[in-house]
PDB file of N, CA and C in Angstrom:
ATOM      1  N   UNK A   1      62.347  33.093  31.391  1.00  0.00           N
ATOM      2  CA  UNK A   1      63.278  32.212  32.050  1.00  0.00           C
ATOM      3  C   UNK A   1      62.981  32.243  33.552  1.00  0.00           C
ATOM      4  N   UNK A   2      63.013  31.031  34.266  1.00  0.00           N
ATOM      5  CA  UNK A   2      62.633  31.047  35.711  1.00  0.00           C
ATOM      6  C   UNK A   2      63.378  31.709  36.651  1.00  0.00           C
ATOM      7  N   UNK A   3      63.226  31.904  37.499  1.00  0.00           N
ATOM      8  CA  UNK A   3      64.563  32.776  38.328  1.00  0.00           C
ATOM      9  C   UNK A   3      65.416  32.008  39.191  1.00  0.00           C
ATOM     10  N   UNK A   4      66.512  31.939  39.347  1.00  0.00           N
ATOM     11  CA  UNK A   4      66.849  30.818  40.509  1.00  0.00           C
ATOM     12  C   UNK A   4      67.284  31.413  41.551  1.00  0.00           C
ATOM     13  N   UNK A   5      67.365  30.855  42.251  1.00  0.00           N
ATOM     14  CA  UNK A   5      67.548  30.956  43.810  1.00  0.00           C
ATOM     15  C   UNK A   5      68.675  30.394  44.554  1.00  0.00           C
ATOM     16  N   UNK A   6      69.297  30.294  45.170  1.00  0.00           N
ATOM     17  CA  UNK A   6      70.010  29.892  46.265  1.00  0.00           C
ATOM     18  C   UNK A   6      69.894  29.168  46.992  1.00  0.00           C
ATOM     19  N   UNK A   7      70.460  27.784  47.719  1.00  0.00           N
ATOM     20  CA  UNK A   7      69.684  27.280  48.891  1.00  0.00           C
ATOM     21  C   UNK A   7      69.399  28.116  49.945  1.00  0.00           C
ATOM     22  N   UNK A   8      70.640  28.877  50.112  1.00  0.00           N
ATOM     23  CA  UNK A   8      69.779  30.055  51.357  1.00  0.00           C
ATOM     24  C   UNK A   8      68.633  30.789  51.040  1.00  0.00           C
ATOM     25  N   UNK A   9      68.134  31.136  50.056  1.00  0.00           N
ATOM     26  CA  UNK A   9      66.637  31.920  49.539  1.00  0.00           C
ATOM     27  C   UNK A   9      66.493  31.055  49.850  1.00  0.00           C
ATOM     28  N   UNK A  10      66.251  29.606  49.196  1.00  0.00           N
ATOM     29  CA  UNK A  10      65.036  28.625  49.311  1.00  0.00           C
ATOM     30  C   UNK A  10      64.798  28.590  50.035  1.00  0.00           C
ATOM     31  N   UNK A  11      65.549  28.484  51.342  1.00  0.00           N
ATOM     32  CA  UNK A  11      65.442  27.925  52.730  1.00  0.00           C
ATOM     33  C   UNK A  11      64.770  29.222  53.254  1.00  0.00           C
ATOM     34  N   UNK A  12      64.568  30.230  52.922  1.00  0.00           N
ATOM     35  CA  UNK A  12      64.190  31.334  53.526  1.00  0.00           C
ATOM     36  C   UNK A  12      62.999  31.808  53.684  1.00  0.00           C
ATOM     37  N   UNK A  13      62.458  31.187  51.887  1.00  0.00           N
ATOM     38  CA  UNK A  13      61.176  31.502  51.429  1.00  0.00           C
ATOM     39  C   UNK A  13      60.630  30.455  51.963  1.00  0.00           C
ATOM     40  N   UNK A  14      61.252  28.944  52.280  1.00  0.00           N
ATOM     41  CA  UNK A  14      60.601  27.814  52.525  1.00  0.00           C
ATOM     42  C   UNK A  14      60.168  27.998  53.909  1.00  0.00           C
ATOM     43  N   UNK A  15      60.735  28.798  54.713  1.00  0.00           N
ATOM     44  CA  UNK A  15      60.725  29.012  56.126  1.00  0.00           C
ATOM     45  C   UNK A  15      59.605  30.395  56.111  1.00  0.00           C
ATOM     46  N   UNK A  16      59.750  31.138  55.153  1.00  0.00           N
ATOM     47  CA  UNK A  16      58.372  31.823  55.562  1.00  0.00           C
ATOM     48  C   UNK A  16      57.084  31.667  54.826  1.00  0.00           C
ATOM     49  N   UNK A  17      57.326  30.914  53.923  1.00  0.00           N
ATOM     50  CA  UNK A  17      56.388  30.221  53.883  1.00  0.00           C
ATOM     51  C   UNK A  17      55.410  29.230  55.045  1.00  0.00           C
ATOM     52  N   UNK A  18      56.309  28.636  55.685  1.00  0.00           N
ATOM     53  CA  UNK A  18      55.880  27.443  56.863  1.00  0.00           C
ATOM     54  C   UNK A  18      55.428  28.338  58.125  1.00  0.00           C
ATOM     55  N   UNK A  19      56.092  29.635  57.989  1.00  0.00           N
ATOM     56  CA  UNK A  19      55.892  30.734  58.655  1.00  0.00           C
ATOM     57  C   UNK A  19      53.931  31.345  58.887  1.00  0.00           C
ATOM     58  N   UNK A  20      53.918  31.433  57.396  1.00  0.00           N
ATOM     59  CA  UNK A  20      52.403  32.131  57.677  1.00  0.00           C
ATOM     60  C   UNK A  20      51.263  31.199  57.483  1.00  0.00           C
ATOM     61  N   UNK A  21      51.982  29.948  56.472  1.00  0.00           N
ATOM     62  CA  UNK A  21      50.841  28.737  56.600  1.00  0.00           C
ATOM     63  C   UNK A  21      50.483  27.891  58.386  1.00  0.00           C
ATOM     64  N   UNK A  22      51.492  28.256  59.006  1.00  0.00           N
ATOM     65  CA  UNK A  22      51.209  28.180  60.685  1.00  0.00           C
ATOM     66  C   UNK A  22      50.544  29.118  61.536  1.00  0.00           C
ATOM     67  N   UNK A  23      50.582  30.682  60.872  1.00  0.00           N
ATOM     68  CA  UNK A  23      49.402  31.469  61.177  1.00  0.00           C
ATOM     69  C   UNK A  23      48.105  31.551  60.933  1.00  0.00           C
ATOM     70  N   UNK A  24      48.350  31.089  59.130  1.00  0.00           N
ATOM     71  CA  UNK A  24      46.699  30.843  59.020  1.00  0.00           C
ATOM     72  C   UNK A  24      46.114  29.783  59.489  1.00  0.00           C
ATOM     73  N   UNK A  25      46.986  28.548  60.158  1.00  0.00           N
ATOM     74  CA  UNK A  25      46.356  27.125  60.718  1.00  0.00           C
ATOM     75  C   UNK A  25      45.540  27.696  62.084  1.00  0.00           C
ATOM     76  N   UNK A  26      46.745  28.688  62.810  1.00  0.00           N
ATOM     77  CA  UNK A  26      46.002  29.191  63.992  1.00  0.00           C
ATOM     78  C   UNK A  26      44.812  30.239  63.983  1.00  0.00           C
ATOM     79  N   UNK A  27      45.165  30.936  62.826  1.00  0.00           N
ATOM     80  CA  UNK A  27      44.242  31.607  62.806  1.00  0.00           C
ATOM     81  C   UNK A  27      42.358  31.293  62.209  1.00  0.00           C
ATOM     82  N   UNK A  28      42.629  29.876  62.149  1.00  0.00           N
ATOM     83  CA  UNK A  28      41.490  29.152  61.325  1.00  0.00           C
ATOM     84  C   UNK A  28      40.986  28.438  62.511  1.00  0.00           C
ATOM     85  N   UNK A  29      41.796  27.963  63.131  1.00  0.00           N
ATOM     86  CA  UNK A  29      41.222  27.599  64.312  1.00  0.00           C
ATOM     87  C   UNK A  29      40.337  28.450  65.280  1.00  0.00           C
ATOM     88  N   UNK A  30      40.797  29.803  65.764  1.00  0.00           N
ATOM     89  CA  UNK A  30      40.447  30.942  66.607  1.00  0.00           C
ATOM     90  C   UNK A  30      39.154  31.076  65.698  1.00  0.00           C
ATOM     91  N   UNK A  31      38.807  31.076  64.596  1.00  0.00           N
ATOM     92  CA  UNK A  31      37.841  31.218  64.139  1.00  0.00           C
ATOM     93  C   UNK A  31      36.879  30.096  63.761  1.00  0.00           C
ATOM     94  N   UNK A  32      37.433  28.426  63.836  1.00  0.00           N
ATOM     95  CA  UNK A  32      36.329  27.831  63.984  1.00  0.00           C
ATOM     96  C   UNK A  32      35.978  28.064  65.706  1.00  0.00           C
ATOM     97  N   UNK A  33      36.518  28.033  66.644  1.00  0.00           N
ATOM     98  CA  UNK A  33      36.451  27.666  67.929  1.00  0.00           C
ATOM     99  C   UNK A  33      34.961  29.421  68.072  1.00  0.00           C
ATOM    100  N   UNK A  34      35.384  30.211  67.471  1.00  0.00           N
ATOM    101  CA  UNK A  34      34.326  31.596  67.741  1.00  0.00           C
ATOM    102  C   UNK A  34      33.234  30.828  66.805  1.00  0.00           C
ATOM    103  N   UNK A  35      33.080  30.025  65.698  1.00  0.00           N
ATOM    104  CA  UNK A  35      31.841  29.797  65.250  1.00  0.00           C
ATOM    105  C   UNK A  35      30.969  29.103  66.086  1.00  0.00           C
ATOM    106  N   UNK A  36      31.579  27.695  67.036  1.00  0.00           N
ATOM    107  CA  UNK A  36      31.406  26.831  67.570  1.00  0.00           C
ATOM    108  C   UNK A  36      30.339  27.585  68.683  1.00  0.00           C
ATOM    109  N   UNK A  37      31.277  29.007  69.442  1.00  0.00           N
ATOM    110  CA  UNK A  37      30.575  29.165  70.907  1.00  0.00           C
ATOM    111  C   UNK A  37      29.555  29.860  70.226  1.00  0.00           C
ATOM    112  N   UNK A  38      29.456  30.646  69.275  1.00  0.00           N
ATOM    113  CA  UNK A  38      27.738  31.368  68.599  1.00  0.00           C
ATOM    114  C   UNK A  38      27.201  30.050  68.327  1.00  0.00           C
ATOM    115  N   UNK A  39      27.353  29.245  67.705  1.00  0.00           N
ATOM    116  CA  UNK A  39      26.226  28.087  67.836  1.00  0.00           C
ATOM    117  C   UNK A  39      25.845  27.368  69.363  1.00  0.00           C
ATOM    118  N   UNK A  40      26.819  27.619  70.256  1.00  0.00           N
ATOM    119  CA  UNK A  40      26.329  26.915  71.445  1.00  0.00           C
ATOM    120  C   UNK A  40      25.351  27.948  71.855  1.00  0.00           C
ATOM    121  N   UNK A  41      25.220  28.962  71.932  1.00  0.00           N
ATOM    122  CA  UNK A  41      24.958  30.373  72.403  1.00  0.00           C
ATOM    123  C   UNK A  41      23.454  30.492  71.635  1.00  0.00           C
ATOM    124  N   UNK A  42      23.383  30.067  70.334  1.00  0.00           N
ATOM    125  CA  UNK A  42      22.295  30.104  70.117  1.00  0.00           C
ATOM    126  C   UNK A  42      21.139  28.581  70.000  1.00  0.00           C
ATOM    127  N   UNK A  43      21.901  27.598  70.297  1.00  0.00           N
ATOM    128  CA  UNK A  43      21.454  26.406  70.709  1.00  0.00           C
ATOM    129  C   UNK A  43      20.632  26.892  72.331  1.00  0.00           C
ATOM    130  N   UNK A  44      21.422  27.372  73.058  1.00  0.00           N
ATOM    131  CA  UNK A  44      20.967  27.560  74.229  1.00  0.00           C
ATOM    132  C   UNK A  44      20.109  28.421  74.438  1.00  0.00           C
ATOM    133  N   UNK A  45      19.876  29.808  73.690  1.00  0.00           N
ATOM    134  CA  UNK A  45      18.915  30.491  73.496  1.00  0.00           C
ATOM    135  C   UNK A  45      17.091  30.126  72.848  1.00  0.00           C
ATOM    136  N   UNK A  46      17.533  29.036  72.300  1.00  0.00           N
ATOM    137  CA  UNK A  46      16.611  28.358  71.318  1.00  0.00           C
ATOM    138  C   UNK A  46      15.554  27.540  72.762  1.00  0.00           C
ATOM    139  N   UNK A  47      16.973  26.648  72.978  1.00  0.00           N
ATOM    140  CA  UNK A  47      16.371  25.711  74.001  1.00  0.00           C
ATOM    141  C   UNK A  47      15.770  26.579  75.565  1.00  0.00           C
ATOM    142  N   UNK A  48      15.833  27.841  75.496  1.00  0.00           N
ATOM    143  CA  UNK A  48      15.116  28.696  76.625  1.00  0.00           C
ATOM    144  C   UNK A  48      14.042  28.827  76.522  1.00  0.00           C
ATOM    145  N   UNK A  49      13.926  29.237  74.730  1.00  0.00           N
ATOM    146  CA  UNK A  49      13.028  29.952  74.030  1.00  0.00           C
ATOM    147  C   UNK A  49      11.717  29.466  74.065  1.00  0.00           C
ATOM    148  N   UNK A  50      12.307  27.654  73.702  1.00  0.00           N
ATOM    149  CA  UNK A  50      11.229  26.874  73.966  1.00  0.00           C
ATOM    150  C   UNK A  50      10.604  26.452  75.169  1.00  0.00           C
ATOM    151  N   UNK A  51      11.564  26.123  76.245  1.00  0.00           N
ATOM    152  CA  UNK A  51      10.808  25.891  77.380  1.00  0.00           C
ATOM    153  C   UNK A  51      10.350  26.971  78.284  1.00  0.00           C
ATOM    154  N   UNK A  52      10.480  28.170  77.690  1.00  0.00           N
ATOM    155  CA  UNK A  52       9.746  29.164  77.765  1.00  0.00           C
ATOM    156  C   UNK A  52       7.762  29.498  77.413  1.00  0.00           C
ATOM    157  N   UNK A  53       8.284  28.790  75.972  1.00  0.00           N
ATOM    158  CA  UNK A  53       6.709  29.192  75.640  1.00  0.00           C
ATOM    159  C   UNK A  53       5.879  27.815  75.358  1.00  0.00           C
ATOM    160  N   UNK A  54       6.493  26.812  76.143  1.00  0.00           N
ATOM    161  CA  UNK A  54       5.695  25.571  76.058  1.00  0.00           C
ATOM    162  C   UNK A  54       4.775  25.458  77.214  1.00  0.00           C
ATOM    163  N   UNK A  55       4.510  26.190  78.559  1.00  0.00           N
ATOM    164  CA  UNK A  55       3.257  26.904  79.277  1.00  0.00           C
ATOM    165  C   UNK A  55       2.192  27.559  78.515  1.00  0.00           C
ATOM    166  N   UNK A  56       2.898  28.226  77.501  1.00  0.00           N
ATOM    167  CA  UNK A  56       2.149  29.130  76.947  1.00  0.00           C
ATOM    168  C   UNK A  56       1.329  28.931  75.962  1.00  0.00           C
ATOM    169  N   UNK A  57       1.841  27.958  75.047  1.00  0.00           N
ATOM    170  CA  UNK A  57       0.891  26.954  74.096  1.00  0.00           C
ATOM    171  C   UNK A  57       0.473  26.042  74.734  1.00  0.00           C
ATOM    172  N   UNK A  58       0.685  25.134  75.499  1.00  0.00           N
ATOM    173  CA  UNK A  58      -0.310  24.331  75.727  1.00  0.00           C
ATOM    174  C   UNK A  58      -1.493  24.645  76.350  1.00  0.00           C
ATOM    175  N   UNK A  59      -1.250  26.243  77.095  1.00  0.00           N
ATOM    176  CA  UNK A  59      -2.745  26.440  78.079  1.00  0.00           C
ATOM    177  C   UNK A  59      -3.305  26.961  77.130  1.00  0.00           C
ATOM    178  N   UNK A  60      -3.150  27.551  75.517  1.00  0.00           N
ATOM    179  CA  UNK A  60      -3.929  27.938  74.889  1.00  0.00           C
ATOM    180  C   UNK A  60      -4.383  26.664  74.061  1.00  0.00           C
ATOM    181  N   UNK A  61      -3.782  25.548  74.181  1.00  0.00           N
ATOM    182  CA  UNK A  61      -4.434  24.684  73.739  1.00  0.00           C
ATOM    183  C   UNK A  61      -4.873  23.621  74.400  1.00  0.00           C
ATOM    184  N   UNK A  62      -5.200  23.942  75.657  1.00  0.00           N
ATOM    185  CA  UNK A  62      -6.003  23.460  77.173  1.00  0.00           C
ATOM    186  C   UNK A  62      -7.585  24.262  76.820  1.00  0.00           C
ATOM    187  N   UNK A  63      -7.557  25.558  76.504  1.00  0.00           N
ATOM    188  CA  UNK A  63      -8.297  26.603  76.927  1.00  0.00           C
ATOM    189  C   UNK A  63      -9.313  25.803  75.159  1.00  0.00           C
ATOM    190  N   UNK A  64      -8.929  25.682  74.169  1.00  0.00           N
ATOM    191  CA  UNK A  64      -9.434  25.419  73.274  1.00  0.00           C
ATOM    192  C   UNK A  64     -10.018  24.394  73.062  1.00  0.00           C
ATOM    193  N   UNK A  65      -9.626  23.193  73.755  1.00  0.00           N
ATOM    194  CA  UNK A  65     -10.454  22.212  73.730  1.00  0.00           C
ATOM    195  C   UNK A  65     -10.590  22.016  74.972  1.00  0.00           C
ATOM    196  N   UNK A  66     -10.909  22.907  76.157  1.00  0.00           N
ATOM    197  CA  UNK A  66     -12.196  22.835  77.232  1.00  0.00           C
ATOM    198  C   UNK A  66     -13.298  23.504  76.074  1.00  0.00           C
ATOM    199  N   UNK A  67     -13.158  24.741  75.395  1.00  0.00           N
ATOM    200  CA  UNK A  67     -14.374  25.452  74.650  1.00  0.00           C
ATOM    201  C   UNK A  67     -14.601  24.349  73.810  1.00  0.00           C
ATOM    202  N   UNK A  68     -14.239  23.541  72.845  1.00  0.00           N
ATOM    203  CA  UNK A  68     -14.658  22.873  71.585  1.00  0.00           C
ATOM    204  C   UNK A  68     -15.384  21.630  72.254  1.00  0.00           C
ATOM    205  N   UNK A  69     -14.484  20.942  72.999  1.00  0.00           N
ATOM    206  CA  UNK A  69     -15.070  19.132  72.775  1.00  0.00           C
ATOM    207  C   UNK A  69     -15.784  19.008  74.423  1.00  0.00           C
ATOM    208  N   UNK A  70     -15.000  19.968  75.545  1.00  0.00           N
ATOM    209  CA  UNK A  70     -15.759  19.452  76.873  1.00  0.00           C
ATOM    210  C   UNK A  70     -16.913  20.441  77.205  1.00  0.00           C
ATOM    211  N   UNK A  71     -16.932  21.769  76.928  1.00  0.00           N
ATOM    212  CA  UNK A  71     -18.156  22.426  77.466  1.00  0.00           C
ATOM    213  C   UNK A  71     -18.048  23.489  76.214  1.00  0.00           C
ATOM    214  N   UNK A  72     -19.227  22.856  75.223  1.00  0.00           N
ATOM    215  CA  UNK A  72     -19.737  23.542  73.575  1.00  0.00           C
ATOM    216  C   UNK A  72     -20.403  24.667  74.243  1.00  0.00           C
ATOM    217  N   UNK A  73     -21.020  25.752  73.244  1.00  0.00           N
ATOM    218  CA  UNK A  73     -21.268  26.485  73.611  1.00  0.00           C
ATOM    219  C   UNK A  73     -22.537  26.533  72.518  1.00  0.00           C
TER     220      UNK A  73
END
């Protein structure tokens, strides 16, 4: 048999209910907003990463075709 309740329970459970489904809204948020800044964080690391080592490949691929196509050996 179901149990019944009271309007004051209802209203009580209905209220803490609305209670922690408003914590987990905030608390879902605080945690997309922390996923968001590790992806900016590693967007930006990426984009260092690369214009970091784009000197670095192209003079090795400067250095490879001066040896291959302009002065053979």
């Amino acid at each position: 048999m179901p149990k019944l309740y009271t309007r004051e329970e209802a209203r009580r459970r209905k209220v803490k209910f609305q209670v922690f489904a408003g914590m987990f809204d905030f608390l879902a948020i605080v945690a997309g907003i922390l996923v968001l800044v590790a992806c900016i964080v590693l967007l930006v690391a990426l984009v260092r990463w690369v214009i970091g080592d784009v000197p670095v490949t192209f003079h090795k691929l400067w250095e490879t075709f001066m040896k291959a196509i302009i002065i053979p050996e």
